[in-house]
Protein backbone atom coordinates (compact mmCIF):
# COMPACT_ATOMS: atom_id res chain seq x y z
CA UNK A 1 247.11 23.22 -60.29
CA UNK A 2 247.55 22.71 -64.11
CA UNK A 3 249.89 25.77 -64.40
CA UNK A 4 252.72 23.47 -64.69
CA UNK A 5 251.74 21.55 -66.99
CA UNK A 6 250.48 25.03 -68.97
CA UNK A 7 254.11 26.31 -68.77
CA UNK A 8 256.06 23.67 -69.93
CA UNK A 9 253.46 22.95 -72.67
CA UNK A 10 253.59 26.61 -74.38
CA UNK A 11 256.37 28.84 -75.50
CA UNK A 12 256.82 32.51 -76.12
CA UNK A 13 256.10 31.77 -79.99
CA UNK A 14 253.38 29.49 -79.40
CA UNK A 15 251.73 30.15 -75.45
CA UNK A 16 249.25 27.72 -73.92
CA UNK A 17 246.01 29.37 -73.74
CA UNK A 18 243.53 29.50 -71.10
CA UNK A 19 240.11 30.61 -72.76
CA UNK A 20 237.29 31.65 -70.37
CA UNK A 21 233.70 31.83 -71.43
CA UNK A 22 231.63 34.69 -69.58
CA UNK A 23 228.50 36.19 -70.81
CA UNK A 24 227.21 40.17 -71.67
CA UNK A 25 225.40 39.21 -68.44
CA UNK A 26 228.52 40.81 -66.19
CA UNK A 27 226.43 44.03 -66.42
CA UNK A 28 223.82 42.54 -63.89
CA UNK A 29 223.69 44.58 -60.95
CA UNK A 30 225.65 42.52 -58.40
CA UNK A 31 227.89 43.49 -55.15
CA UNK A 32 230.57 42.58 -57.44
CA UNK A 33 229.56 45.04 -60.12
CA UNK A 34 230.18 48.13 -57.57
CA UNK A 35 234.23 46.26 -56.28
CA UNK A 36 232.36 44.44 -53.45
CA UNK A 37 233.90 41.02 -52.98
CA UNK A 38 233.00 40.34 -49.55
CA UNK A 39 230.17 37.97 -50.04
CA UNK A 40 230.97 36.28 -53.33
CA UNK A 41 228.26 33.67 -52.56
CA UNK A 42 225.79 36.15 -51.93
CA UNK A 43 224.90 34.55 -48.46
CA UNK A 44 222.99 37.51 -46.72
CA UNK A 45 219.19 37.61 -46.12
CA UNK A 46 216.68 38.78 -47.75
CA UNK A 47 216.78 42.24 -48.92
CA UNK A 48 220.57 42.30 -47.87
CA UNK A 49 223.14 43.71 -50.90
CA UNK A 50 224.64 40.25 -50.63
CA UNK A 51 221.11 38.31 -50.71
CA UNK A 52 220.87 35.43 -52.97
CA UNK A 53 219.05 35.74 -56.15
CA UNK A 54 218.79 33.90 -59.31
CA UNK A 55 220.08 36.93 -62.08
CA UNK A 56 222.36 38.67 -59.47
CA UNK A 57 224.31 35.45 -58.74
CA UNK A 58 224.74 34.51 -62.34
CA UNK A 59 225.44 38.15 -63.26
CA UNK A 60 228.10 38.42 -60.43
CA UNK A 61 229.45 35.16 -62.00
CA UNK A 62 230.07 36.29 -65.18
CA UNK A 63 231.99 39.19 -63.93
CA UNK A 64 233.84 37.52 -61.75
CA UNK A 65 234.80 35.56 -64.86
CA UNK A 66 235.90 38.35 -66.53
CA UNK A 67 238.16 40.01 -63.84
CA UNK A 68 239.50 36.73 -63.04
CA UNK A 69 240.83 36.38 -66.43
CA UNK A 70 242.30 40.12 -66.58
CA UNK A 71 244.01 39.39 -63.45
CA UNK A 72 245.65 35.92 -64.23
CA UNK A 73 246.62 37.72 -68.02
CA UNK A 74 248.66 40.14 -65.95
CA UNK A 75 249.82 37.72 -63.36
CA UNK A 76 251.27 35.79 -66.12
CA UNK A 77 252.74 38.56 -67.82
CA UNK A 78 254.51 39.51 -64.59
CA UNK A 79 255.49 35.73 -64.28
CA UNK A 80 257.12 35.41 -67.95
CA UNK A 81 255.11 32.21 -68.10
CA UNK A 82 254.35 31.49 -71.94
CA UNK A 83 250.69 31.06 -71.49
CA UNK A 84 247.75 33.77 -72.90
CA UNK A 85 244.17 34.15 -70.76
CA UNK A 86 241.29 35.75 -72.73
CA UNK A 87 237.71 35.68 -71.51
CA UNK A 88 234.84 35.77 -74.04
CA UNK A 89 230.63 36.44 -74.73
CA UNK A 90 229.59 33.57 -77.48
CA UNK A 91 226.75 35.55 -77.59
CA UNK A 92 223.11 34.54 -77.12
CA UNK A 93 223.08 30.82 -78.59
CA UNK A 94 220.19 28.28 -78.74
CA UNK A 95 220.95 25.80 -76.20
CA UNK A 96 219.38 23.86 -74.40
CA UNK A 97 220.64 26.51 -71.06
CA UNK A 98 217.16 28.27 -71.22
CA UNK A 99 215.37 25.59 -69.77
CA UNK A 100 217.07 26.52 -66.16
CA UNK A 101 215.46 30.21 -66.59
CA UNK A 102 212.30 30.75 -64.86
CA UNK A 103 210.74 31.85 -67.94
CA UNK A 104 212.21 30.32 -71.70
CA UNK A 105 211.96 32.58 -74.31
CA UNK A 106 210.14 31.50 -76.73
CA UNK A 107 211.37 28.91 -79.31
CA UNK A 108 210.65 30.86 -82.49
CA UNK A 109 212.44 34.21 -81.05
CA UNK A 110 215.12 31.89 -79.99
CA UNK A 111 215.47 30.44 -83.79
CA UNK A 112 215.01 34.21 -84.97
CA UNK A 113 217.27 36.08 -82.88
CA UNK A 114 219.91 33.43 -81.68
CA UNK A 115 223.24 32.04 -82.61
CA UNK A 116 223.41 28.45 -83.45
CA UNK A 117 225.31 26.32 -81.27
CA UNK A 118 227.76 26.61 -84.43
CA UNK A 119 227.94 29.95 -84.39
CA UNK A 120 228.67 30.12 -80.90
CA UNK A 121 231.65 28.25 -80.67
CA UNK A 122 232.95 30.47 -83.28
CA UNK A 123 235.03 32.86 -81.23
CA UNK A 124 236.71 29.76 -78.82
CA UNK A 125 237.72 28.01 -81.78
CA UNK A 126 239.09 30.72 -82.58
CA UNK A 127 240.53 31.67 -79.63
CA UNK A 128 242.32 28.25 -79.38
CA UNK A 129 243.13 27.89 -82.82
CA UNK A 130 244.28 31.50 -84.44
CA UNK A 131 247.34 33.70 -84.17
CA UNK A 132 245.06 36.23 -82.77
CA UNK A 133 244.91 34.12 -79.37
CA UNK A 134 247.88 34.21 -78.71
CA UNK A 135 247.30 37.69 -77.17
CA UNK A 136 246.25 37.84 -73.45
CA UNK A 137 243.76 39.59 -71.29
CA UNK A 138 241.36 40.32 -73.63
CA UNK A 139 237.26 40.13 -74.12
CA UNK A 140 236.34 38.42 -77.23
CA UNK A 141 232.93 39.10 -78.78
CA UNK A 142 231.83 37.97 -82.18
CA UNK A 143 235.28 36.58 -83.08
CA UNK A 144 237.42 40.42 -82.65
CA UNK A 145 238.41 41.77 -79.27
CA UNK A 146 235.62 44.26 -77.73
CA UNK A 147 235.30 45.96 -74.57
CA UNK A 148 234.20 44.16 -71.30
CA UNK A 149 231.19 46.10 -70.06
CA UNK A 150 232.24 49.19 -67.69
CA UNK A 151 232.62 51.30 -70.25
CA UNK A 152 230.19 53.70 -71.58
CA UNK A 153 226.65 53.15 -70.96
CA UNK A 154 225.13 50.33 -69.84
CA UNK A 155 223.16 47.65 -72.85
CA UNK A 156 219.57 48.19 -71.07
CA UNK A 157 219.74 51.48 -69.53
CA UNK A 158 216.03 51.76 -69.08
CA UNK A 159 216.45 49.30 -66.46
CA UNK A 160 218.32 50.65 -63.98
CA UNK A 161 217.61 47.59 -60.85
CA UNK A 162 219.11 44.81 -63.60
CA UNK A 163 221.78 46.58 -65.17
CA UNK A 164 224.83 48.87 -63.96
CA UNK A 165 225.87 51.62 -66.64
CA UNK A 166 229.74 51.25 -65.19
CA UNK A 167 231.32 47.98 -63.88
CA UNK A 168 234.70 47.26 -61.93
CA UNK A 169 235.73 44.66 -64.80
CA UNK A 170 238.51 47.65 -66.01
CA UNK A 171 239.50 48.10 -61.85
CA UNK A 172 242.46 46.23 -61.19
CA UNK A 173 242.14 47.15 -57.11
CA UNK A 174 238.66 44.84 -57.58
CA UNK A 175 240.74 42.40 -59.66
CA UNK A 176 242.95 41.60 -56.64
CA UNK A 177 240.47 42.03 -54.32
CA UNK A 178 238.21 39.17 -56.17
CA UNK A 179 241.48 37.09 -56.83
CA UNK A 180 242.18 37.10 -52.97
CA UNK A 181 238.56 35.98 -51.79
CA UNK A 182 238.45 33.32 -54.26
CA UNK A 183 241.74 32.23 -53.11
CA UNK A 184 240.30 32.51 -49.36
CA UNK A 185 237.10 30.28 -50.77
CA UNK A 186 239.09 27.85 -52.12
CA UNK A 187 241.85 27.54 -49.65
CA UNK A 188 244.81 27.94 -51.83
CA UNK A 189 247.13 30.17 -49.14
CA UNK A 190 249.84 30.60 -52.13
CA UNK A 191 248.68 31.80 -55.78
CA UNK A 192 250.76 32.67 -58.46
């Protein structure tokens, strides 16, 4: 929809950019996580792989964000369009988000061990700002390109029912497969 306007905004020297803000969270164990992308809105029951719950769906999310943004990077390569996609964590940053958790953490580890909003919008600024966004397809952590989780080991691997030690954000089969079902979802028959 604002492709278009994308392309004939950006050039080869100086591409449009398309930033996406994910989370660290895309390691949550999900359908997603293992190249399912049947159910994206986790409709099944309860106790069904594609049941709804709070830290699945928002994990799934963030890794859809992810391999979304790896997949339109190399669609647009393949297009010649002069626009970049890069996906990023800001990190954890003391917002106001943690009041939709079912339990906050508490404000004095949030002050201690948080970014500050600040802080947080470091690497988008960045991103949208800096010679160094005018690359494509990358994850962006603390301002520098890092590796999307999948891998190496997972962050909390002595948790092995909220976190997967290897995702499919590196499968491009699970790219396209995610890019088609949103597409489907959406109702968009023709995608770039």
């Amino acid at each position: 929809l604002l492709l278009p306007c994308l392309e004939a905004s950006g050039t080869m020297e100086d591409p449009s950019r398309i930033i996406n803000v994910s989370s660290s969270a895309h390691f949550v164990r999900s359908p997603l996580a293992f190249g399912d992308a049947s159910d994206l809105n986790l409709a099944g029951g309860e106790g069904d792989v594609h049941a709804y719950y709070p830290w699945t769906a928002y994990g799934q999310s963030k890794l859809a964000q992810v391999m979304f943004t790896y997949e339109l990077a190399k669609r647009l390569k393949a297009r010649g369009a002069p626009v970049v996609a890069n996906v990023l964590d800001p990190g954890i940053v003391d917002t106001e988000l943690q009041r939709y958790l079912p339990q906050q953490a508490p404000s004095a580890v949030m002050k201690f061990a948080a970014k500050s909003p600040r802080q947080g919008a470091e690497t988008p600024v960045l991103l949208a700002t800096a010679d160094v966004g005018k690359s494509s397809g990358g994850y962006w952590a603390d301002s520098r390109r890092a590796e999307s989780l999948g891998r190496g080991p997972s962050p909390l691997p002595f948790n092995k029912e909220l976190a997967v030690d290897g995702t499919t954000s590196y499968d491009e089969r699970a790219w396209e497969a995610l890019w088609k079902s949103s597409a489907g979802l959406v109702g968009l028959a023709k995608t770039i």
